[in-house]
C-alpha atoms as a PDB file:
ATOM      1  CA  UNK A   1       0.000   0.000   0.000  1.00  0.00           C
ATOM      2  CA  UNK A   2       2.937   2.528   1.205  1.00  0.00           C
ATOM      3  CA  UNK A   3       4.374   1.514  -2.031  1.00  0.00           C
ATOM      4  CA  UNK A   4       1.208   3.005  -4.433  1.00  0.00           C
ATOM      5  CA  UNK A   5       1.724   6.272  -2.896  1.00  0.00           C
ATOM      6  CA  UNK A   6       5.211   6.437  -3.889  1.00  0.00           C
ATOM      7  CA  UNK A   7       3.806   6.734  -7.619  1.00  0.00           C
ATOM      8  CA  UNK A   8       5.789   5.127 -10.270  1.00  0.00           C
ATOM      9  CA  UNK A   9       9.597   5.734 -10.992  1.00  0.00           C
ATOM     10  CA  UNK A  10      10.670   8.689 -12.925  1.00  0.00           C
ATOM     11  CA  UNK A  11      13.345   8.211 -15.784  1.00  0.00           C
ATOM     12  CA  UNK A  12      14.777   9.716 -18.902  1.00  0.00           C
ATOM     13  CA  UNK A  13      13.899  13.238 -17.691  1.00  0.00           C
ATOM     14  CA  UNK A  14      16.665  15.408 -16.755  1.00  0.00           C
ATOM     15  CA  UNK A  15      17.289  19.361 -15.254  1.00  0.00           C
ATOM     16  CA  UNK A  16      19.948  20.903 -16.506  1.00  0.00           C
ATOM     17  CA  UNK A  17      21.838  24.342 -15.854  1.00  0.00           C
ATOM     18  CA  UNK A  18      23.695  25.295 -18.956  1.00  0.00           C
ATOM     19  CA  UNK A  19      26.086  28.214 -19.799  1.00  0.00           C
ATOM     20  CA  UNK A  20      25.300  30.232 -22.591  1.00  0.00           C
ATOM     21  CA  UNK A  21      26.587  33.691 -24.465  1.00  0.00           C
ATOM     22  CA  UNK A  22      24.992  36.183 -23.479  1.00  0.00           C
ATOM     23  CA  UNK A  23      24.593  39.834 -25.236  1.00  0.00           C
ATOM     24  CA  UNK A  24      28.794  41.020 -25.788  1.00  0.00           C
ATOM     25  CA  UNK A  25      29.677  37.204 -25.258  1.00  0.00           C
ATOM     26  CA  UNK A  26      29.352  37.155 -21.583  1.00  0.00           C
ATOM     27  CA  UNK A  27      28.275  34.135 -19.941  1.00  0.00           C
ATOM     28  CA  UNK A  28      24.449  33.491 -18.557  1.00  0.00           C
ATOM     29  CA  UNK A  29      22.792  30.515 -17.047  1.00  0.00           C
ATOM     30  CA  UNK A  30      19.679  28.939 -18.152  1.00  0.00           C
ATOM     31  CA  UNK A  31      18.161  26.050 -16.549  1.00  0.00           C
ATOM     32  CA  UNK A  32      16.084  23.264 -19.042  1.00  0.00           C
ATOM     33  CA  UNK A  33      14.366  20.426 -18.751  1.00  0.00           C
ATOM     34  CA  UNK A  34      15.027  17.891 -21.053  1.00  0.00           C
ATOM     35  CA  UNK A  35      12.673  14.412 -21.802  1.00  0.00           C
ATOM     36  CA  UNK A  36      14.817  11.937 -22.992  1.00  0.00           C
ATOM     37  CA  UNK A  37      12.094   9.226 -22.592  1.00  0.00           C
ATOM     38  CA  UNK A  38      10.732   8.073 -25.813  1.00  0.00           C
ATOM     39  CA  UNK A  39       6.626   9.082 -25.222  1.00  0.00           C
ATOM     40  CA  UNK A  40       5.199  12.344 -25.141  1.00  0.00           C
ATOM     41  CA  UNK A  41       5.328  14.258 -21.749  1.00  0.00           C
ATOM     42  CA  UNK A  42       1.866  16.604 -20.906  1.00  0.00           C
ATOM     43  CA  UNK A  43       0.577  19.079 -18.436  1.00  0.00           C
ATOM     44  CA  UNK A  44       3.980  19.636 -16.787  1.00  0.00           C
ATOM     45  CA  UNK A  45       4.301  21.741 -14.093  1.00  0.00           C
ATOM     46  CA  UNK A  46       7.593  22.430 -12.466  1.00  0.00           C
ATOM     47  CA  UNK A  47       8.462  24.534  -9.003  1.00  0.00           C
ATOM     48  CA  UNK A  48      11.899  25.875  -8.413  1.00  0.00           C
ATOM     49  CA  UNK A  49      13.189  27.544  -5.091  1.00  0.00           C
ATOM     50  CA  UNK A  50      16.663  28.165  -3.295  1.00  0.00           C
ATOM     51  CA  UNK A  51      17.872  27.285   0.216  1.00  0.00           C
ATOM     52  CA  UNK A  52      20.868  27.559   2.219  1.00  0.00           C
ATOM     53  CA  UNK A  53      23.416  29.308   3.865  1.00  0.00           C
ATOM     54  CA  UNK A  54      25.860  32.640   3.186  1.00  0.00           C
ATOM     55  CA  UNK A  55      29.305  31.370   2.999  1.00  0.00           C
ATOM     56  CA  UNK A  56      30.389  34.455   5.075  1.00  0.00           C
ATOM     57  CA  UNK A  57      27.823  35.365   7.371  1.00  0.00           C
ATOM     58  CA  UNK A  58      26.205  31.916   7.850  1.00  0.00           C
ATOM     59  CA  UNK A  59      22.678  33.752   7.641  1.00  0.00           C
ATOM     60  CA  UNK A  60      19.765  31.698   5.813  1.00  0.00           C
ATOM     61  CA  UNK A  61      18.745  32.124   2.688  1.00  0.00           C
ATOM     62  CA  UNK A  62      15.588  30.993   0.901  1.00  0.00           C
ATOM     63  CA  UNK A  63      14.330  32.316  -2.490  1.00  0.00           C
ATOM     64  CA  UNK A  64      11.187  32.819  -4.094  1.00  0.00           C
ATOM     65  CA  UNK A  65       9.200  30.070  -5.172  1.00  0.00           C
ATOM     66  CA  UNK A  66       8.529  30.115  -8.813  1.00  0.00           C
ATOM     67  CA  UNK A  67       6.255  27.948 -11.087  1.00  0.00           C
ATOM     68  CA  UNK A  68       6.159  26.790 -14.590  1.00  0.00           C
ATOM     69  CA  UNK A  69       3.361  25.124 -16.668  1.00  0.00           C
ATOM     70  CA  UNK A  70       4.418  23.143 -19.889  1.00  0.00           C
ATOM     71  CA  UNK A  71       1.426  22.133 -21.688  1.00  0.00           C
ATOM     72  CA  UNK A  72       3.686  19.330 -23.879  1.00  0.00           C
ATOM     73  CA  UNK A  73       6.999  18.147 -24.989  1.00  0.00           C
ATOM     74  CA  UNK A  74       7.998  15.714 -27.178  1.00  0.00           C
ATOM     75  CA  UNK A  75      10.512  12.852 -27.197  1.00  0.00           C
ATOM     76  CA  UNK A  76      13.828  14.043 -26.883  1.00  0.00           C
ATOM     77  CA  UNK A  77      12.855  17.605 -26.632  1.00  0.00           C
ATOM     78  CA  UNK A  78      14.202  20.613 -24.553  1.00  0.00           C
ATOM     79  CA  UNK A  79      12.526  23.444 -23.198  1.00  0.00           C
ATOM     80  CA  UNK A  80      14.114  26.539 -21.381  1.00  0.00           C
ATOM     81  CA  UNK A  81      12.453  26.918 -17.657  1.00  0.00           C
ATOM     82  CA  UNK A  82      14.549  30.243 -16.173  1.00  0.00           C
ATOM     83  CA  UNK A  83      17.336  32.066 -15.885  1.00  0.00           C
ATOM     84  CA  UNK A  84      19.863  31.483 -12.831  1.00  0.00           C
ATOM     85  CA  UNK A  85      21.838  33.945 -11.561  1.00  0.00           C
ATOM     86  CA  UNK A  86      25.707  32.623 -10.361  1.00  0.00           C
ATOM     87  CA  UNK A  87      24.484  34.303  -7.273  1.00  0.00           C
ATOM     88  CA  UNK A  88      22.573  31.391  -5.983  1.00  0.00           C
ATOM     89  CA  UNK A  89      25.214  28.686  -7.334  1.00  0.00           C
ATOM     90  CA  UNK A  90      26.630  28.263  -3.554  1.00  0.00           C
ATOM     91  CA  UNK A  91      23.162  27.166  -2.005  1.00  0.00           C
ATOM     92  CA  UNK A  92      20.620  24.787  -2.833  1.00  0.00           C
ATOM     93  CA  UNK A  93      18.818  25.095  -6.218  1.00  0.00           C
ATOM     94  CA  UNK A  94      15.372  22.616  -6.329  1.00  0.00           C
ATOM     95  CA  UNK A  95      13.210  21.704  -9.062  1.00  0.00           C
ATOM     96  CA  UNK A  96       9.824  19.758  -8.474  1.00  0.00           C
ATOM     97  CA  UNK A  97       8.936  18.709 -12.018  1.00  0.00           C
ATOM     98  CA  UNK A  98       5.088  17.002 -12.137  1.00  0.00           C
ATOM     99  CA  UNK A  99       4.028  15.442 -15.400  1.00  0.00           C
ATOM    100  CA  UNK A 100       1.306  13.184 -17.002  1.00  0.00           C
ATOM    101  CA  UNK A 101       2.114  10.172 -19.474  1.00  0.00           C
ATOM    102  CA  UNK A 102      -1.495   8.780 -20.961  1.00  0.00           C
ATOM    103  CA  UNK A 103      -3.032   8.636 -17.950  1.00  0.00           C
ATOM    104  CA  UNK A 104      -0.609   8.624 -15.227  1.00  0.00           C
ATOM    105  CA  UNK A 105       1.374  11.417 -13.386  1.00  0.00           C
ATOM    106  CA  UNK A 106       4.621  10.819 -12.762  1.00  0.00           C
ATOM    107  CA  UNK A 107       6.878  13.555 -10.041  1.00  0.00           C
ATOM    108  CA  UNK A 108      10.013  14.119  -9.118  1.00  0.00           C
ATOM    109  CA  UNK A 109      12.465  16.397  -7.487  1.00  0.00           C
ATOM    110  CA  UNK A 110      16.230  17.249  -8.415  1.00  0.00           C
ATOM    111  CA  UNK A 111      18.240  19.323  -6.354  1.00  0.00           C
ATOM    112  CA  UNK A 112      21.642  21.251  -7.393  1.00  0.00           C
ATOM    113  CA  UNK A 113      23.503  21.003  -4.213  1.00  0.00           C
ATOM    114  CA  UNK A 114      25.296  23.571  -2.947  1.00  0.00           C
ATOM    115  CA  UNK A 115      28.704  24.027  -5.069  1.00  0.00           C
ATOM    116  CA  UNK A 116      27.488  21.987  -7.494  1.00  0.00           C
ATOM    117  CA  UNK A 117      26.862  24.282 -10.283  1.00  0.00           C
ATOM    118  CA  UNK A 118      30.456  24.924 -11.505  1.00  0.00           C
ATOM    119  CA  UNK A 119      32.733  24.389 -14.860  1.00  0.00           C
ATOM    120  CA  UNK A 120      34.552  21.683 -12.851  1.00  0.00           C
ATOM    121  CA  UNK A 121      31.222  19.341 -13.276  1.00  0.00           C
ATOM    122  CA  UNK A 122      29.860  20.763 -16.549  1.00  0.00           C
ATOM    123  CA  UNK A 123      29.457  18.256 -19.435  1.00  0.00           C
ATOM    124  CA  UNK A 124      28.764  18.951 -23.391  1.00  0.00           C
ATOM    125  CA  UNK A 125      24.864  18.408 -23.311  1.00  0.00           C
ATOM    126  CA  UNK A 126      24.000  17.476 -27.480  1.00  0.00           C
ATOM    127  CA  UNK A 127      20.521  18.546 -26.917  1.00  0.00           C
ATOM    128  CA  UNK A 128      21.675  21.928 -26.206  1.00  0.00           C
ATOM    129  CA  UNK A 129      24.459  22.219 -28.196  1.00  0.00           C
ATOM    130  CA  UNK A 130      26.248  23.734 -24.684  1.00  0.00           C
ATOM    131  CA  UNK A 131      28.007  22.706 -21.680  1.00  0.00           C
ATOM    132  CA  UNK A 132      26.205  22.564 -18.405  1.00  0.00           C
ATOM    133  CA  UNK A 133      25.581  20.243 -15.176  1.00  0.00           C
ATOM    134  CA  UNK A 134      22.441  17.794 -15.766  1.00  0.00           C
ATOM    135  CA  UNK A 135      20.768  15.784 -12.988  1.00  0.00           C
ATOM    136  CA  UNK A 136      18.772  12.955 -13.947  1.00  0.00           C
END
């Protein structure tokens, strides 16, 4: 019974926070979701919020929660949720991504851990044609 609630697994979807050129070739952040699962992803909704700590001052920080609806997205498709600012790279960055396949909803949450957004763990991501750290 404890284990229906749990819903069913979520795979082949991934976050990612890529580095782009920006306007005089400086470099911006966007964050994406990509379905890598071979069916046809609807009614997506996906909350994003940041939590920690100052590095310095050790004072809390929490940022404003902000939603996203996706009405579809096809197999192997990409679609640009926000900008991130570096500011927020050294706390918590979380993204609660909901979604329906036919008729079941699938949910899941990823998490950038603080300090994990950096060159050091960026990858080439094809679907983006950019570098950038994915969570799956």
């Amino acid at each position: 019974m404890r284990e229906d609630l749990l819903g069913p697994k979520v795979e082949n979807v991934a976050i990612v926070v890529a580095k782009e050129d920006g306007e005089d070739k400086e470099a911006i952040y966007n964050v994406y979701l990509l379905n890598l699962r071979d069916d046809i992803m609807e009614g997506i909704i996906i909350t994003s919020k940041g939590y920690g700590e100052h590095p310095d001052t050790g004072e809390k920080i929490k940022t404003s929660t902000l939603r996203h609806c996706l009405e579809v997205m096809l197999p192997n498709e990409a679609a640009k949720i926000e900008p991130i600012m570096e500011e927020v790279f050294h706390i918590a960055n979380e993204y609660w991504v909901s979604f329906w396949v036919e008729d079941v909803m699938y949910d899941k949450k990823f998490v950038f851990v603080p300090g994990s957004i950096s060159e050091d763990n960026m990858i080439e991501i094809p679907q983006l044609g950019t570098k950038g750290v994915i969570i799956k």
